[in-house]
Protein backbone atom coordinates (compact mmCIF):
# COMPACT_ATOMS: atom_id res chain seq x y z
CA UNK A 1 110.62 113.00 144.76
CA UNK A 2 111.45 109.67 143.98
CA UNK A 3 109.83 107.44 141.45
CA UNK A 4 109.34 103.57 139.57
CA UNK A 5 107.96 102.85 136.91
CA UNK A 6 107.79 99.21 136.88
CA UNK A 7 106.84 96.39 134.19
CA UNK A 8 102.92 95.55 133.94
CA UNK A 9 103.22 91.59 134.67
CA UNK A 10 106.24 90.82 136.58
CA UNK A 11 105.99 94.43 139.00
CA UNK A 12 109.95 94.63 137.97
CA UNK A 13 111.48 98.25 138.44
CA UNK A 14 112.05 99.51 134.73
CA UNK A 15 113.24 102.64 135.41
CA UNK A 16 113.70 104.53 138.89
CA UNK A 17 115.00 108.09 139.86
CA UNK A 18 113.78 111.79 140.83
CA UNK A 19 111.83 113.87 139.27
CA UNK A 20 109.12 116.62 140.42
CA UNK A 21 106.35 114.74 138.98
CA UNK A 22 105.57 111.54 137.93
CA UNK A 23 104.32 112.97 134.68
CA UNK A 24 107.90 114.80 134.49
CA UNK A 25 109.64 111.12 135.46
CA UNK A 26 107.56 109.01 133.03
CA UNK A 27 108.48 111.92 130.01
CA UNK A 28 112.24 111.61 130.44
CA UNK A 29 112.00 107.85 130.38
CA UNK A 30 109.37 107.81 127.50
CA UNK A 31 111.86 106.64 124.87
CA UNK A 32 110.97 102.74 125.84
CA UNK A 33 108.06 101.98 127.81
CA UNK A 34 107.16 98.99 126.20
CA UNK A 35 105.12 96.93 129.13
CA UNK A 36 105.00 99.17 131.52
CA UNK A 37 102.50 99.57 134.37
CA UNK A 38 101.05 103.12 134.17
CA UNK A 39 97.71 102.56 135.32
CA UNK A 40 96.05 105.36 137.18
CA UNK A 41 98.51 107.84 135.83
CA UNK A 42 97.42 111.35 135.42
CA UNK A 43 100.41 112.27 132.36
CA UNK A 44 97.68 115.30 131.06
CA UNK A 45 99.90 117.25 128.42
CA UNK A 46 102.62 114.77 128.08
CA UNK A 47 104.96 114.92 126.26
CA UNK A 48 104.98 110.84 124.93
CA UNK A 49 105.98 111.55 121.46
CA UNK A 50 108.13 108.66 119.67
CA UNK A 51 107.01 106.42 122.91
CA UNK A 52 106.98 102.29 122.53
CA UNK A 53 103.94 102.17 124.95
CA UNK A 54 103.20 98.62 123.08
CA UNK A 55 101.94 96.13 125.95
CA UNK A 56 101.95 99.24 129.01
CA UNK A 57 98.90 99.36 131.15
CA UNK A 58 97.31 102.45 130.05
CA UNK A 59 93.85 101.73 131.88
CA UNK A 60 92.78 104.41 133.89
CA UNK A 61 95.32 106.76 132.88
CA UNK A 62 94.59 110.10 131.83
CA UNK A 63 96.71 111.30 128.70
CA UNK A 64 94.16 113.90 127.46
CA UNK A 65 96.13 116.90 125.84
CA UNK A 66 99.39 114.63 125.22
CA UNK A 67 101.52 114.58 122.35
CA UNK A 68 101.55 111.28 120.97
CA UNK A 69 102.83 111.72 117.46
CA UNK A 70 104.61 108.78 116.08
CA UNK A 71 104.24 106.49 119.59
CA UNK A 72 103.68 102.85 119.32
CA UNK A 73 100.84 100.67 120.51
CA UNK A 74 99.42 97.55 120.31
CA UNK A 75 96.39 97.09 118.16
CA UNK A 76 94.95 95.66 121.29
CA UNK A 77 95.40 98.88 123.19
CA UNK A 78 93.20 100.97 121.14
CA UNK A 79 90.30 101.20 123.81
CA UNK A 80 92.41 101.55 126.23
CA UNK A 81 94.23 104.59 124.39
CA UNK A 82 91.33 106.37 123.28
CA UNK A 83 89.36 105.93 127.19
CA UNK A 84 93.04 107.55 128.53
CA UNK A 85 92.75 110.64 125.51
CA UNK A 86 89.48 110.83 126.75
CA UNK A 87 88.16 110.27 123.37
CA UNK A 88 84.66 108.98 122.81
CA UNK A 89 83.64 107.27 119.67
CA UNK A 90 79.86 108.19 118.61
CA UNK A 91 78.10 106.38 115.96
């Protein structure tokens, strides 16, 4: 199948090409995400590891069970992270 990813503000096509899942697309192009509209994404088990996901729209993803040692976010992001790891902060 074919697939975009494509920056968060302007909707421009970052990256585009085949792959047999989007997960599988968005891991070979994980390297610089760095604004990038992933919203909605289920990327369970990715592998995201030494990702710039600094400025992507994470909201409503799902990355529970990914590797994301050594990936980059903004310190703005951190909610959104955590709600995508599916990772709930109790006091």
């Amino acid at each position: 199948m074919k697939y975009q990813i494509k920056k968060r503000i302007t909707g421009e096509i970052m990256y585009e090409g085949e792959a047999n899942s989007f997960k599988e697309f968005v891991e070979k192009n994980r390297s610089d995400l760095r604004g990038s509209d992933l919203r909605g994404s289920d990327l369970r088990g990715s592998d995201l590891r030494n990702s710039d996901l600094s400025g992507s729209n994470l909201s409503y993803s799902d990355l529970s069970d990914s590797d994301l040692r050594d990936s980059k976010i903004k310190n703005t992001q951190k909610e959104e992270l955590l709600e995508a790891l599916k990772i709930e902060i109790v006091e």
